[in-house]
PDBML (XML) file of the C-alpha atoms, coordinates in Angstrom:
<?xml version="1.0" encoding="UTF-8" ?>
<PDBx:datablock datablockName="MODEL"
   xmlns:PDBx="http://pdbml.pdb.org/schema/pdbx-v50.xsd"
   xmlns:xsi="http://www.w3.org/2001/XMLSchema-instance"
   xsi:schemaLocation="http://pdbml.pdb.org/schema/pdbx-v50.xsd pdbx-v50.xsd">
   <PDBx:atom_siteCategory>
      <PDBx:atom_site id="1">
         <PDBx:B_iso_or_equiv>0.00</PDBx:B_iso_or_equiv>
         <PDBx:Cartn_x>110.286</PDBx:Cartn_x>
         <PDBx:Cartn_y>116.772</PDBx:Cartn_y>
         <PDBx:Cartn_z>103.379</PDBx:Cartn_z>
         <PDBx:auth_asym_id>A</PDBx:auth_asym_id>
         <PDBx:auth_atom_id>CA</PDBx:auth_atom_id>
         <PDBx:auth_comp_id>UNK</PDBx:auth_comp_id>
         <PDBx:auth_seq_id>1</PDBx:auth_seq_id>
         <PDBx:group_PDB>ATOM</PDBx:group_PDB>
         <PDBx:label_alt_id xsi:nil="true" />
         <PDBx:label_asym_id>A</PDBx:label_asym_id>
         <PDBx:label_atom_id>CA</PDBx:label_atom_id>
         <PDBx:label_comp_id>UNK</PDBx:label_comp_id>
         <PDBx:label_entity_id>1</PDBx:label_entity_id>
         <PDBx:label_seq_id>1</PDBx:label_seq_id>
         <PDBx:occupancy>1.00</PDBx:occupancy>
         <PDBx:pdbx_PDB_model_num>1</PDBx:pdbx_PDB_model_num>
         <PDBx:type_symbol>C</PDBx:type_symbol>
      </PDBx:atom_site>
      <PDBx:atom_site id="2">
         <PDBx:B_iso_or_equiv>0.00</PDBx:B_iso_or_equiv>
         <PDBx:Cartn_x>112.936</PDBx:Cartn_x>
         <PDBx:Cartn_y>114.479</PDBx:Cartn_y>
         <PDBx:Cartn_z>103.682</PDBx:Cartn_z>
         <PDBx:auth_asym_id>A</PDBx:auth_asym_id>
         <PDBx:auth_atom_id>CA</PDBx:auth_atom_id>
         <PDBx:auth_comp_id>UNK</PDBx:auth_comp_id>
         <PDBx:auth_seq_id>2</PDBx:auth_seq_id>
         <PDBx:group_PDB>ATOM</PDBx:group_PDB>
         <PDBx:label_alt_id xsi:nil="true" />
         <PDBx:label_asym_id>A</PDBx:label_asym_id>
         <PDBx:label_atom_id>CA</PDBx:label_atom_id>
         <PDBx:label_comp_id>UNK</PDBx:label_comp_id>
         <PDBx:label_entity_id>1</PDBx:label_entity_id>
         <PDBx:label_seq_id>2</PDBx:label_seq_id>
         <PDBx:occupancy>1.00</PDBx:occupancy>
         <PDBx:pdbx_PDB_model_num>1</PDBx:pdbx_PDB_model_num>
         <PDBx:type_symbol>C</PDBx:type_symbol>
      </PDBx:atom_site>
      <PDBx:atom_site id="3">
         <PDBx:B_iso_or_equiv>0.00</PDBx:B_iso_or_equiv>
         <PDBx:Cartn_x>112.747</PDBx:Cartn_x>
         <PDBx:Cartn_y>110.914</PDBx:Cartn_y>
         <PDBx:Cartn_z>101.218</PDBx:Cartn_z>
         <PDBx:auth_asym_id>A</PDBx:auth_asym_id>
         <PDBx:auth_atom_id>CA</PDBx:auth_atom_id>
         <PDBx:auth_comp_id>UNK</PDBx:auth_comp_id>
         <PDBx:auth_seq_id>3</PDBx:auth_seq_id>
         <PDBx:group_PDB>ATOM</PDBx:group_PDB>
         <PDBx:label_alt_id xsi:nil="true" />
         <PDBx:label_asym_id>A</PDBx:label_asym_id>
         <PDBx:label_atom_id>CA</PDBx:label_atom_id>
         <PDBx:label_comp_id>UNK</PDBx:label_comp_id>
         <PDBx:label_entity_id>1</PDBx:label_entity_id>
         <PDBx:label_seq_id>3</PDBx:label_seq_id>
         <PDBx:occupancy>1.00</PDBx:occupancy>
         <PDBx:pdbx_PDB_model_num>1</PDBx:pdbx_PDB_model_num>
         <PDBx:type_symbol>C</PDBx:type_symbol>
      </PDBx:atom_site>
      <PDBx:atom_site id="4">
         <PDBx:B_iso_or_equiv>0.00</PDBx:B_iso_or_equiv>
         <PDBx:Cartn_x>114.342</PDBx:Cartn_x>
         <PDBx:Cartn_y>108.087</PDBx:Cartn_y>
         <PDBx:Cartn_z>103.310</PDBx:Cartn_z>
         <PDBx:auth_asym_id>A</PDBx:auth_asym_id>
         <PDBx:auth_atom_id>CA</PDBx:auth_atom_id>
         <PDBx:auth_comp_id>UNK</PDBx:auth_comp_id>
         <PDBx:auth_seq_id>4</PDBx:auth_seq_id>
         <PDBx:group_PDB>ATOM</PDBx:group_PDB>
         <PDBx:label_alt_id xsi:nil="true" />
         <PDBx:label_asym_id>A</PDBx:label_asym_id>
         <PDBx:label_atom_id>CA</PDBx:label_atom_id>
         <PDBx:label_comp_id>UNK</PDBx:label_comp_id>
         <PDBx:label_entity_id>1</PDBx:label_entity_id>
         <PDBx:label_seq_id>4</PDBx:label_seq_id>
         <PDBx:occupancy>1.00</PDBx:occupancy>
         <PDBx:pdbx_PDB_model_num>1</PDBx:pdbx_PDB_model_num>
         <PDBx:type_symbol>C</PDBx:type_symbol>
      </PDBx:atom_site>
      <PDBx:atom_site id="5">
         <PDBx:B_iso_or_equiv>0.00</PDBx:B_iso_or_equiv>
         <PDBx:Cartn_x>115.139</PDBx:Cartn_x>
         <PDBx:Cartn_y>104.884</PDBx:Cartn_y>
         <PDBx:Cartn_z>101.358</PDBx:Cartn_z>
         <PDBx:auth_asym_id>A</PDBx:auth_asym_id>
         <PDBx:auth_atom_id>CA</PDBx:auth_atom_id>
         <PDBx:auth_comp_id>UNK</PDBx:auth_comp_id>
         <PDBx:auth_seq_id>5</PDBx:auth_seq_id>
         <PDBx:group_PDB>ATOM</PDBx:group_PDB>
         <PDBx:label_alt_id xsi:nil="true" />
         <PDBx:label_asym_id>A</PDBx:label_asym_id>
         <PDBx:label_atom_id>CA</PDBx:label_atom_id>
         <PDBx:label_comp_id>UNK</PDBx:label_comp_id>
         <PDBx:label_entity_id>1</PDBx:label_entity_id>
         <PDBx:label_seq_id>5</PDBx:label_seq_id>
         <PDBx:occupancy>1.00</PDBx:occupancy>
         <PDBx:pdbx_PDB_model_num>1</PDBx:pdbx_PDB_model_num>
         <PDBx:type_symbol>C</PDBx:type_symbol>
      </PDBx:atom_site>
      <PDBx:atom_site id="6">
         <PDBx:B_iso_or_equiv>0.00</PDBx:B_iso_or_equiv>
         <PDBx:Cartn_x>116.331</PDBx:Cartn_x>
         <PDBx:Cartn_y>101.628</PDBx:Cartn_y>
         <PDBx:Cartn_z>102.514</PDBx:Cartn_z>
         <PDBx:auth_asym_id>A</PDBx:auth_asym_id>
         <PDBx:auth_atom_id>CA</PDBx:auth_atom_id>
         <PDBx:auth_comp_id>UNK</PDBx:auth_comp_id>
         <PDBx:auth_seq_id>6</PDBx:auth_seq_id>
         <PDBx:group_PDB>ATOM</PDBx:group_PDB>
         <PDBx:label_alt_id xsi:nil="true" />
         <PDBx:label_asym_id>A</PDBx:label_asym_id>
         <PDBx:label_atom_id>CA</PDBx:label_atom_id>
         <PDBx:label_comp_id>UNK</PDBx:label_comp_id>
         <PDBx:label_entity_id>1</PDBx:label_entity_id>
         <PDBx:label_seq_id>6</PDBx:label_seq_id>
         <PDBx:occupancy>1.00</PDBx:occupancy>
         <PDBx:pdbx_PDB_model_num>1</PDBx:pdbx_PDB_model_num>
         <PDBx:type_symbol>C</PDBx:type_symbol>
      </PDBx:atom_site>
      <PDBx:atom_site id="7">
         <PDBx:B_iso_or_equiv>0.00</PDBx:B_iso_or_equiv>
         <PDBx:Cartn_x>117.290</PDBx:Cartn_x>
         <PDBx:Cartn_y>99.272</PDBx:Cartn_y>
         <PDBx:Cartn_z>99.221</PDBx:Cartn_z>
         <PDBx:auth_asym_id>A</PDBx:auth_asym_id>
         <PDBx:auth_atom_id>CA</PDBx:auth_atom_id>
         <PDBx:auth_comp_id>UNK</PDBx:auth_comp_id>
         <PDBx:auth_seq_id>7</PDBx:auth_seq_id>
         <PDBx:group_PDB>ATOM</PDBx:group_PDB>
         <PDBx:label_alt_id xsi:nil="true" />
         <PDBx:label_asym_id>A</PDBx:label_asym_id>
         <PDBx:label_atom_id>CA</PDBx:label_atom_id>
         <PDBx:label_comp_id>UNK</PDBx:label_comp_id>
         <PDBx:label_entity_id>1</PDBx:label_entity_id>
         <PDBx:label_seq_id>7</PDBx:label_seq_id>
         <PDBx:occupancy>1.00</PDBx:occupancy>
         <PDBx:pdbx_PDB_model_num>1</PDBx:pdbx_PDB_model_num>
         <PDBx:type_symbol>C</PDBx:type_symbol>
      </PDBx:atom_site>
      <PDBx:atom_site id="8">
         <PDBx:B_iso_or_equiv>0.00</PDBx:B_iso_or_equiv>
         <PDBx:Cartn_x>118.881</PDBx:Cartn_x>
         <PDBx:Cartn_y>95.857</PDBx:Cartn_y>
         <PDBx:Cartn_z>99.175</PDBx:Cartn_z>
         <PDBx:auth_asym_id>A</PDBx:auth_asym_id>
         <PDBx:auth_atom_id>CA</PDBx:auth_atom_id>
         <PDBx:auth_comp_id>UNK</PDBx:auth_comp_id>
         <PDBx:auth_seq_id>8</PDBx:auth_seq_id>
         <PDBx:group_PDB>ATOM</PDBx:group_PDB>
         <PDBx:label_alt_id xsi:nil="true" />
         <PDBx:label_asym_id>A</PDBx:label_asym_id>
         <PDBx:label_atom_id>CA</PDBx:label_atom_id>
         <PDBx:label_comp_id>UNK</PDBx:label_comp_id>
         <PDBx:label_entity_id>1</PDBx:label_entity_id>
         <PDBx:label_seq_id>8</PDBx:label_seq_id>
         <PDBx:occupancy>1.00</PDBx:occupancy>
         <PDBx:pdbx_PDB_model_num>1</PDBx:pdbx_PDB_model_num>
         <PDBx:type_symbol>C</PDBx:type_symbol>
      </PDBx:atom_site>
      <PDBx:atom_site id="9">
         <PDBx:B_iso_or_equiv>0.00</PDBx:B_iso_or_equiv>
         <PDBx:Cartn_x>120.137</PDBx:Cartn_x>
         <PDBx:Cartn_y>93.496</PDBx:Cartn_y>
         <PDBx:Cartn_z>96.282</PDBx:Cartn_z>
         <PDBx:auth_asym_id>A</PDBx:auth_asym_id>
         <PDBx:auth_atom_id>CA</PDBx:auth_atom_id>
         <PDBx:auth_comp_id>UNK</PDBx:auth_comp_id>
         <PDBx:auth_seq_id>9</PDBx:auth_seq_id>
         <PDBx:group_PDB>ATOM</PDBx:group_PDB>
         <PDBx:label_alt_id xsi:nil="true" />
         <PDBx:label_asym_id>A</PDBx:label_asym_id>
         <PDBx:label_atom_id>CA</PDBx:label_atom_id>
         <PDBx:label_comp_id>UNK</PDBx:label_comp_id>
         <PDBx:label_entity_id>1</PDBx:label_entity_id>
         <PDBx:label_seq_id>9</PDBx:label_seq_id>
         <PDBx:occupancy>1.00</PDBx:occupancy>
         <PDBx:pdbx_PDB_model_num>1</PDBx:pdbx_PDB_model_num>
         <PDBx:type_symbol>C</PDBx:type_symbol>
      </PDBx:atom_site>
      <PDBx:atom_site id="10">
         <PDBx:B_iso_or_equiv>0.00</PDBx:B_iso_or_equiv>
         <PDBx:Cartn_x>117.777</PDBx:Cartn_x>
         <PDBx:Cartn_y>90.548</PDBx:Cartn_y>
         <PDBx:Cartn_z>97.589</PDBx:Cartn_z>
         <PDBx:auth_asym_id>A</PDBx:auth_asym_id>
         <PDBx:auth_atom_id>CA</PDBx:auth_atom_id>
         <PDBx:auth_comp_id>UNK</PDBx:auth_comp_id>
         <PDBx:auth_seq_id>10</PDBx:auth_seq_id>
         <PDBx:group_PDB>ATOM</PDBx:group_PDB>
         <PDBx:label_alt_id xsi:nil="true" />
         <PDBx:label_asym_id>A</PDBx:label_asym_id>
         <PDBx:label_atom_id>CA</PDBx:label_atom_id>
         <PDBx:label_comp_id>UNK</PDBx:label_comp_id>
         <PDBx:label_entity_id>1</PDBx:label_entity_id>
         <PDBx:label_seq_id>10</PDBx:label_seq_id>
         <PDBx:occupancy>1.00</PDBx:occupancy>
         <PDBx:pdbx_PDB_model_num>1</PDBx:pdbx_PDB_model_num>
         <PDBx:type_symbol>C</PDBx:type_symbol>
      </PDBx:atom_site>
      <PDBx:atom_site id="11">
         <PDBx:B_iso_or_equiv>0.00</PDBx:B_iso_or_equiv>
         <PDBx:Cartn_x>115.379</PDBx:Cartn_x>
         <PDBx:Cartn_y>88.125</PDBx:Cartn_y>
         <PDBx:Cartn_z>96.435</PDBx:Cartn_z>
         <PDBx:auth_asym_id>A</PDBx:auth_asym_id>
         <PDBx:auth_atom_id>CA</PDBx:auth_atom_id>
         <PDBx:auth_comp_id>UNK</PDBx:auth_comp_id>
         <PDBx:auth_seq_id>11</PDBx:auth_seq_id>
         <PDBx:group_PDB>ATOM</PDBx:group_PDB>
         <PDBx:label_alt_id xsi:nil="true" />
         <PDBx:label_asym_id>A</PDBx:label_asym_id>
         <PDBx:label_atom_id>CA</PDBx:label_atom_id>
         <PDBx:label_comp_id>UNK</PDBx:label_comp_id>
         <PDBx:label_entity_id>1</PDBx:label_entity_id>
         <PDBx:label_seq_id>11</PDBx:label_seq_id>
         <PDBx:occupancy>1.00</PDBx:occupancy>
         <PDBx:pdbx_PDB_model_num>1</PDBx:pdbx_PDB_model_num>
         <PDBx:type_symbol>C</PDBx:type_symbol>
      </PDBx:atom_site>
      <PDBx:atom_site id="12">
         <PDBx:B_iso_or_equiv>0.00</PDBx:B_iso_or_equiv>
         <PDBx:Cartn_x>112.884</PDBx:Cartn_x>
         <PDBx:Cartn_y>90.914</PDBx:Cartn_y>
         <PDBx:Cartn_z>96.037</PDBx:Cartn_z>
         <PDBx:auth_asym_id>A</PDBx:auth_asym_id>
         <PDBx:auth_atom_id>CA</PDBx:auth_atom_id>
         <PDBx:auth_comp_id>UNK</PDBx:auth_comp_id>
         <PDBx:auth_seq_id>12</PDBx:auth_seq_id>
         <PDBx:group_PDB>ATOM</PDBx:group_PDB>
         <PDBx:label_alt_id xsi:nil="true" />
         <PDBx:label_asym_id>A</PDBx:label_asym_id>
         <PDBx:label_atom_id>CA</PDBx:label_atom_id>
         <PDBx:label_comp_id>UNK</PDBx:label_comp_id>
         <PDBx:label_entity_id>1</PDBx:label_entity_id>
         <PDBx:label_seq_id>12</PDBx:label_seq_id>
         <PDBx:occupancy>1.00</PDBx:occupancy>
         <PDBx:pdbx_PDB_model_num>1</PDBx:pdbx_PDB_model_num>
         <PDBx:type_symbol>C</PDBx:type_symbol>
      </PDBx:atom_site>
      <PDBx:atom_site id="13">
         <PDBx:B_iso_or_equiv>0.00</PDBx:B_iso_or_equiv>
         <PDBx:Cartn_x>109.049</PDBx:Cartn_x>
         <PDBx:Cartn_y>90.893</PDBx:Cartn_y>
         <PDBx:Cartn_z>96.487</PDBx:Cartn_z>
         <PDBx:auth_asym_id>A</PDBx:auth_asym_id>
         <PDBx:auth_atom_id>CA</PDBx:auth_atom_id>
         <PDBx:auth_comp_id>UNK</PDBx:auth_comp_id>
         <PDBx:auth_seq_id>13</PDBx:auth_seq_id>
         <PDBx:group_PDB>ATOM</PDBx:group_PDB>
         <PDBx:label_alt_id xsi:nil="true" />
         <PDBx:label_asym_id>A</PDBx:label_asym_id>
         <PDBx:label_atom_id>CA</PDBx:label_atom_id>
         <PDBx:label_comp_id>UNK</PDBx:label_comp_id>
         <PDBx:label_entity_id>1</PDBx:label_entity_id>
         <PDBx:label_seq_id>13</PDBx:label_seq_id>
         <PDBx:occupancy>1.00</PDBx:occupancy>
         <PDBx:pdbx_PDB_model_num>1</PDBx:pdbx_PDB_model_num>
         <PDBx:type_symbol>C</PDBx:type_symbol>
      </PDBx:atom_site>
      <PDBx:atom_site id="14">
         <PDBx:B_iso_or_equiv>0.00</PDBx:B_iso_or_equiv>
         <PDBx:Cartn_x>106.087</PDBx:Cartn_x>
         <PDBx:Cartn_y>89.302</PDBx:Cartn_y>
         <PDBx:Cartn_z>93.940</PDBx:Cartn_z>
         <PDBx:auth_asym_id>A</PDBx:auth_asym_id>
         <PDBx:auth_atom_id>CA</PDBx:auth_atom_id>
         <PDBx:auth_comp_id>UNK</PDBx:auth_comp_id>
         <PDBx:auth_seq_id>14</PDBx:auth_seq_id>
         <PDBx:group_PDB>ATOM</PDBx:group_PDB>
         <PDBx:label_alt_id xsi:nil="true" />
         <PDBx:label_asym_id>A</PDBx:label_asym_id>
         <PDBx:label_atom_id>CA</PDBx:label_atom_id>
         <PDBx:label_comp_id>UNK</PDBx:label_comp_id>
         <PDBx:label_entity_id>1</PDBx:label_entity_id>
         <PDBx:label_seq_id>14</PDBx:label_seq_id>
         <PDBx:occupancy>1.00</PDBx:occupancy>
         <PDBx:pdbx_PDB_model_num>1</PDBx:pdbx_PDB_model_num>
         <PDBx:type_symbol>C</PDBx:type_symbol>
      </PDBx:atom_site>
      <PDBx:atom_site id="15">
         <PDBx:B_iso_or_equiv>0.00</PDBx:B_iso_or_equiv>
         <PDBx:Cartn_x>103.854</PDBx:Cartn_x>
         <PDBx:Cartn_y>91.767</PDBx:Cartn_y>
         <PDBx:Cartn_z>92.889</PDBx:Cartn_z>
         <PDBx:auth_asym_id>A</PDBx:auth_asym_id>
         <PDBx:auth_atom_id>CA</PDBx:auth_atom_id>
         <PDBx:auth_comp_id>UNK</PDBx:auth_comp_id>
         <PDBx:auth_seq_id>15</PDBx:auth_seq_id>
         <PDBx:group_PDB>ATOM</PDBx:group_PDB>
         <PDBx:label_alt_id xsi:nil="true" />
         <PDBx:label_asym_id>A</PDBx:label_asym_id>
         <PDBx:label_atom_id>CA</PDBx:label_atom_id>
         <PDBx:label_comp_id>UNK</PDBx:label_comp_id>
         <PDBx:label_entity_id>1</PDBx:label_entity_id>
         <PDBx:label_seq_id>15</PDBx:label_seq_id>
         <PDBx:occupancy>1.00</PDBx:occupancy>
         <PDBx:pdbx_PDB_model_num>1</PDBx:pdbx_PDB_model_num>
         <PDBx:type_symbol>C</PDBx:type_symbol>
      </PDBx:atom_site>
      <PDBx:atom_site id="16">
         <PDBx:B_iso_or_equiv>0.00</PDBx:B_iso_or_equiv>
         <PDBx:Cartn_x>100.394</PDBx:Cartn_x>
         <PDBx:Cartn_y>90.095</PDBx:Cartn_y>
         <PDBx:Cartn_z>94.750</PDBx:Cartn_z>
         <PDBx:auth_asym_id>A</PDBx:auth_asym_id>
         <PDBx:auth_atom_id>CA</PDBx:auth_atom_id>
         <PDBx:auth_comp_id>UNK</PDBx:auth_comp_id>
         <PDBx:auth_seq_id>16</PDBx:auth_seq_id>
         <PDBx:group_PDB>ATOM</PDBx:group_PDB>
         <PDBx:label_alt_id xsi:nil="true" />
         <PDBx:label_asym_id>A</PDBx:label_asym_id>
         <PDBx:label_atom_id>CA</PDBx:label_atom_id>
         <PDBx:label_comp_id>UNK</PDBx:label_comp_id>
         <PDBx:label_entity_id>1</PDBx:label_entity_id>
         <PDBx:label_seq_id>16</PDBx:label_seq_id>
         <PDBx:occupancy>1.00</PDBx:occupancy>
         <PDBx:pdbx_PDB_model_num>1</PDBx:pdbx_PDB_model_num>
         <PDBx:type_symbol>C</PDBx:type_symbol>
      </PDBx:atom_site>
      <PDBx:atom_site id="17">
         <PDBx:B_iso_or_equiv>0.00</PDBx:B_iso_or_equiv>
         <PDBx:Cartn_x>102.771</PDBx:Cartn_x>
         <PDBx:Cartn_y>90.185</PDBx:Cartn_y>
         <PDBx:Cartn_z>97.642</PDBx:Cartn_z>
         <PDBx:auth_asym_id>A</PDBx:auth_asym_id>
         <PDBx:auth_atom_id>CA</PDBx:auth_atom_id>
         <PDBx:auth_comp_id>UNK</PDBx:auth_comp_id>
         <PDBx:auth_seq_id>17</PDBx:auth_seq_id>
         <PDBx:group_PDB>ATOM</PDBx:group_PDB>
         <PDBx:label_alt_id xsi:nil="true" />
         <PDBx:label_asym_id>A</PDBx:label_asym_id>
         <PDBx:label_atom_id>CA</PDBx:label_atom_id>
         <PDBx:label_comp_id>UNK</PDBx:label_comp_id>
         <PDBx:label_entity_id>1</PDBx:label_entity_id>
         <PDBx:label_seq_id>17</PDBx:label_seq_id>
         <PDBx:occupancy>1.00</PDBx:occupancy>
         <PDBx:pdbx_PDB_model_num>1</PDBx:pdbx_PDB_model_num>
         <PDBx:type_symbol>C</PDBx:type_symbol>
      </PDBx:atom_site>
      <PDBx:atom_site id="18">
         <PDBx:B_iso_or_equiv>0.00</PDBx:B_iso_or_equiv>
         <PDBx:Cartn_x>103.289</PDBx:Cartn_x>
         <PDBx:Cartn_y>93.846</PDBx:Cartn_y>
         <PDBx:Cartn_z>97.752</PDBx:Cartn_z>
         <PDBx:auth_asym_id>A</PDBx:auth_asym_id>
         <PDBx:auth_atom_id>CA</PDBx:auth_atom_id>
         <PDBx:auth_comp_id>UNK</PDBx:auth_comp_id>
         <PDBx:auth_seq_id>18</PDBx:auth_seq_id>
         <PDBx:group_PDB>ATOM</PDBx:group_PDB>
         <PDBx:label_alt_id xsi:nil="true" />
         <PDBx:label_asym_id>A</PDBx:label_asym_id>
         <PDBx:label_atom_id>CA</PDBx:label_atom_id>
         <PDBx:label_comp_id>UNK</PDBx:label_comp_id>
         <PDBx:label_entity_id>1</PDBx:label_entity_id>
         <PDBx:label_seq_id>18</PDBx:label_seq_id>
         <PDBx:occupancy>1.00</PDBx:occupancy>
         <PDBx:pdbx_PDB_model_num>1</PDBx:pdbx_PDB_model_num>
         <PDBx:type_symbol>C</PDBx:type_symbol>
      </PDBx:atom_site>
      <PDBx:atom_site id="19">
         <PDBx:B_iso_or_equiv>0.00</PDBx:B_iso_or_equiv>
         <PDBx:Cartn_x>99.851</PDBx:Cartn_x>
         <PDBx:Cartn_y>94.768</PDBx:Cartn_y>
         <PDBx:Cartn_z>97.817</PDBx:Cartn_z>
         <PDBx:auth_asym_id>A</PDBx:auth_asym_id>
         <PDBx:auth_atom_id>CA</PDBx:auth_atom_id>
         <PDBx:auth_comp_id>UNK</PDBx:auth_comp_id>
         <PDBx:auth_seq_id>19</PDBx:auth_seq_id>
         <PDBx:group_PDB>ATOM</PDBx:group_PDB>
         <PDBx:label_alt_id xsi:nil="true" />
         <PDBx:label_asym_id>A</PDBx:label_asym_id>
         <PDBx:label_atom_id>CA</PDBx:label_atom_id>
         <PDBx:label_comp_id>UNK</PDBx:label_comp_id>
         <PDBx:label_entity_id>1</PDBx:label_entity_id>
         <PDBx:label_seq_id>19</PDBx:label_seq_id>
         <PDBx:occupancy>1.00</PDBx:occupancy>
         <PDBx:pdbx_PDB_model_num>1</PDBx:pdbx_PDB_model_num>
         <PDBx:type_symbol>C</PDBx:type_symbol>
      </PDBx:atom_site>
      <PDBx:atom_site id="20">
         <PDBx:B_iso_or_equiv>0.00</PDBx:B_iso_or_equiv>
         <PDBx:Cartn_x>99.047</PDBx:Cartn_x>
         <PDBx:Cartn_y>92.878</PDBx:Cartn_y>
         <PDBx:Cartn_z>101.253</PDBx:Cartn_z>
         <PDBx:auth_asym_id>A</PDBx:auth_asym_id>
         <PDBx:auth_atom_id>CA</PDBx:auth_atom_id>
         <PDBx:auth_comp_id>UNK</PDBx:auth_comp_id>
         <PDBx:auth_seq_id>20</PDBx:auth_seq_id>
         <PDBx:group_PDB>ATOM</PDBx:group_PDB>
         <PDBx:label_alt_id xsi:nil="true" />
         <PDBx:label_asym_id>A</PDBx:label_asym_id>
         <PDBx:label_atom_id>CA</PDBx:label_atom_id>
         <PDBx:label_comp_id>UNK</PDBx:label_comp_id>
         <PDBx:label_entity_id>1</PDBx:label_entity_id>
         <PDBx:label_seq_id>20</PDBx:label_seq_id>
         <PDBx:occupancy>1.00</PDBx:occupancy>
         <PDBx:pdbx_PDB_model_num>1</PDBx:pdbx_PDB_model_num>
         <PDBx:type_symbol>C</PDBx:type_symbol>
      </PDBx:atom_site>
      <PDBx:atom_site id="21">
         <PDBx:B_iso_or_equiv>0.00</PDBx:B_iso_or_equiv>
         <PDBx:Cartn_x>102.574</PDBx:Cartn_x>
         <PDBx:Cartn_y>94.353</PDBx:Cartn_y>
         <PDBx:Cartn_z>102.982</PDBx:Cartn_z>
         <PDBx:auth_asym_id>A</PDBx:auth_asym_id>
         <PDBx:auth_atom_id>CA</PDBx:auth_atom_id>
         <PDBx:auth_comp_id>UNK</PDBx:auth_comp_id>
         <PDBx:auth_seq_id>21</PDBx:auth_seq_id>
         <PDBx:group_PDB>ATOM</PDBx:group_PDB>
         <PDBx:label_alt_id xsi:nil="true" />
         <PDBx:label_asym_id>A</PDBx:label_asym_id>
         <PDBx:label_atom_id>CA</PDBx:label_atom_id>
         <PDBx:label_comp_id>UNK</PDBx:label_comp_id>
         <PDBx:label_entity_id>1</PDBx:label_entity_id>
         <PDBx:label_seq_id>21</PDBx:label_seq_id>
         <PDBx:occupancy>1.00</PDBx:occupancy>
         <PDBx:pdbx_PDB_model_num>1</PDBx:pdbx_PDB_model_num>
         <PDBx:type_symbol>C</PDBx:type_symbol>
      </PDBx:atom_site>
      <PDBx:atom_site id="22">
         <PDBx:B_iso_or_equiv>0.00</PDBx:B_iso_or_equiv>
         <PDBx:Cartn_x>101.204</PDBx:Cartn_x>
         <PDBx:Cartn_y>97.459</PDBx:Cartn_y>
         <PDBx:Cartn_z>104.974</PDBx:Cartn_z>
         <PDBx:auth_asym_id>A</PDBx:auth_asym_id>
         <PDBx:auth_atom_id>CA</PDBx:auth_atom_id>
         <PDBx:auth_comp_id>UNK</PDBx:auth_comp_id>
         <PDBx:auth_seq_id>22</PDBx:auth_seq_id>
         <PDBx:group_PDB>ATOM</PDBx:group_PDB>
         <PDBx:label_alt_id xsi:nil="true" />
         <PDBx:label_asym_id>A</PDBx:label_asym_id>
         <PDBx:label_atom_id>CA</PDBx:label_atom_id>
         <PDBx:label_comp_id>UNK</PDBx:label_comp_id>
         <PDBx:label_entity_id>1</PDBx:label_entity_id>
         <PDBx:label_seq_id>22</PDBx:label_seq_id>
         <PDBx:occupancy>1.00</PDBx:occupancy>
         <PDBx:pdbx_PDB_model_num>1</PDBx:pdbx_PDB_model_num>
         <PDBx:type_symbol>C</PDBx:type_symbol>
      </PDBx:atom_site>
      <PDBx:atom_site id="23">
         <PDBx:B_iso_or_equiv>0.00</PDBx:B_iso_or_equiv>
         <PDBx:Cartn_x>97.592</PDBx:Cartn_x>
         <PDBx:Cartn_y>95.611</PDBx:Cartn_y>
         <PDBx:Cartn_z>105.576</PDBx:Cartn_z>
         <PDBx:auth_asym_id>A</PDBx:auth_asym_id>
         <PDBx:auth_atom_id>CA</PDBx:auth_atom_id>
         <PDBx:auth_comp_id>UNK</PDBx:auth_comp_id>
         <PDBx:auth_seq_id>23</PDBx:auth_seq_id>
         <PDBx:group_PDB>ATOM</PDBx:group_PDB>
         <PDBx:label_alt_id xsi:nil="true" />
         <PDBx:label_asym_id>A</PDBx:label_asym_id>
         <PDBx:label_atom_id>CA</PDBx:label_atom_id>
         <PDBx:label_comp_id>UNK</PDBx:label_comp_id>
         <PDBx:label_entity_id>1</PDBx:label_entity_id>
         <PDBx:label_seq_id>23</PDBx:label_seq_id>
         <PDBx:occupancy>1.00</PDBx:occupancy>
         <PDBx:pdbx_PDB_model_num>1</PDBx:pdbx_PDB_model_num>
         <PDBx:type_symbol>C</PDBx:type_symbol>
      </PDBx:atom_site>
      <PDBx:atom_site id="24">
         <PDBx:B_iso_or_equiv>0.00</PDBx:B_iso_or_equiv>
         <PDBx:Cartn_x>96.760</PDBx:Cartn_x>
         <PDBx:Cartn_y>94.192</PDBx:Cartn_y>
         <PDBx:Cartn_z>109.025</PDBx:Cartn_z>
         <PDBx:auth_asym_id>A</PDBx:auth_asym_id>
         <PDBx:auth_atom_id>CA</PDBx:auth_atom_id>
         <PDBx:auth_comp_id>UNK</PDBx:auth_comp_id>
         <PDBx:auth_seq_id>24</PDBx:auth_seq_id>
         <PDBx:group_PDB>ATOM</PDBx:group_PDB>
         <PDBx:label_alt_id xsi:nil="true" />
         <PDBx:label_asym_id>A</PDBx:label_asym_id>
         <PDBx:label_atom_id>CA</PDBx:label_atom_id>
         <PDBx:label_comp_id>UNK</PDBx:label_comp_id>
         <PDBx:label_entity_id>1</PDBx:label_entity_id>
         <PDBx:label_seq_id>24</PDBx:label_seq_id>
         <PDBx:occupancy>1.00</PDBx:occupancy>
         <PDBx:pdbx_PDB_model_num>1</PDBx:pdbx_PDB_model_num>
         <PDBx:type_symbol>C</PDBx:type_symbol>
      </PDBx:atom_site>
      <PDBx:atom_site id="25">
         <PDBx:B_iso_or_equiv>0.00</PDBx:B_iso_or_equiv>
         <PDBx:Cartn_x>93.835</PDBx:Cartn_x>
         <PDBx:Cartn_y>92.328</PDBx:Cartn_y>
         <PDBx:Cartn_z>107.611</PDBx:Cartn_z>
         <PDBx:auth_asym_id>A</PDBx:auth_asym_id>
         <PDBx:auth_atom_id>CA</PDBx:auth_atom_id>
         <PDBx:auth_comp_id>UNK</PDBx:auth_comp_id>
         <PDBx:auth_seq_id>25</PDBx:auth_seq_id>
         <PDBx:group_PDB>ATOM</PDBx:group_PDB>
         <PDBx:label_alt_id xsi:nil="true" />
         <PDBx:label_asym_id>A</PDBx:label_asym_id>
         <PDBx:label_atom_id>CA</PDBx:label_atom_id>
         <PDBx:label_comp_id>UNK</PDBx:label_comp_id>
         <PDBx:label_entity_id>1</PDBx:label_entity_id>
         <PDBx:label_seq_id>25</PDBx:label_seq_id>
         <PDBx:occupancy>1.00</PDBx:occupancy>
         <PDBx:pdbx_PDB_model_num>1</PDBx:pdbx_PDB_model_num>
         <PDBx:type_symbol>C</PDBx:type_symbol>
      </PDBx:atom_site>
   </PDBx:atom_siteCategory>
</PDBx:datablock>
């Protein structure tokens, strides 16, 4: 497989945010 990575040095993400990011609901 190949690992593909996009990073940044941004404001970043809060951790009860990151749980919701790939939902539709």
């Amino acid at each position: 497989i190949v690992v593909i990575s996009v990073s940044d040095n941004g404001i970043g993400i809060k951790p009860d945010k990151m749980t919701k990011l790939f939902d539709i609901s």
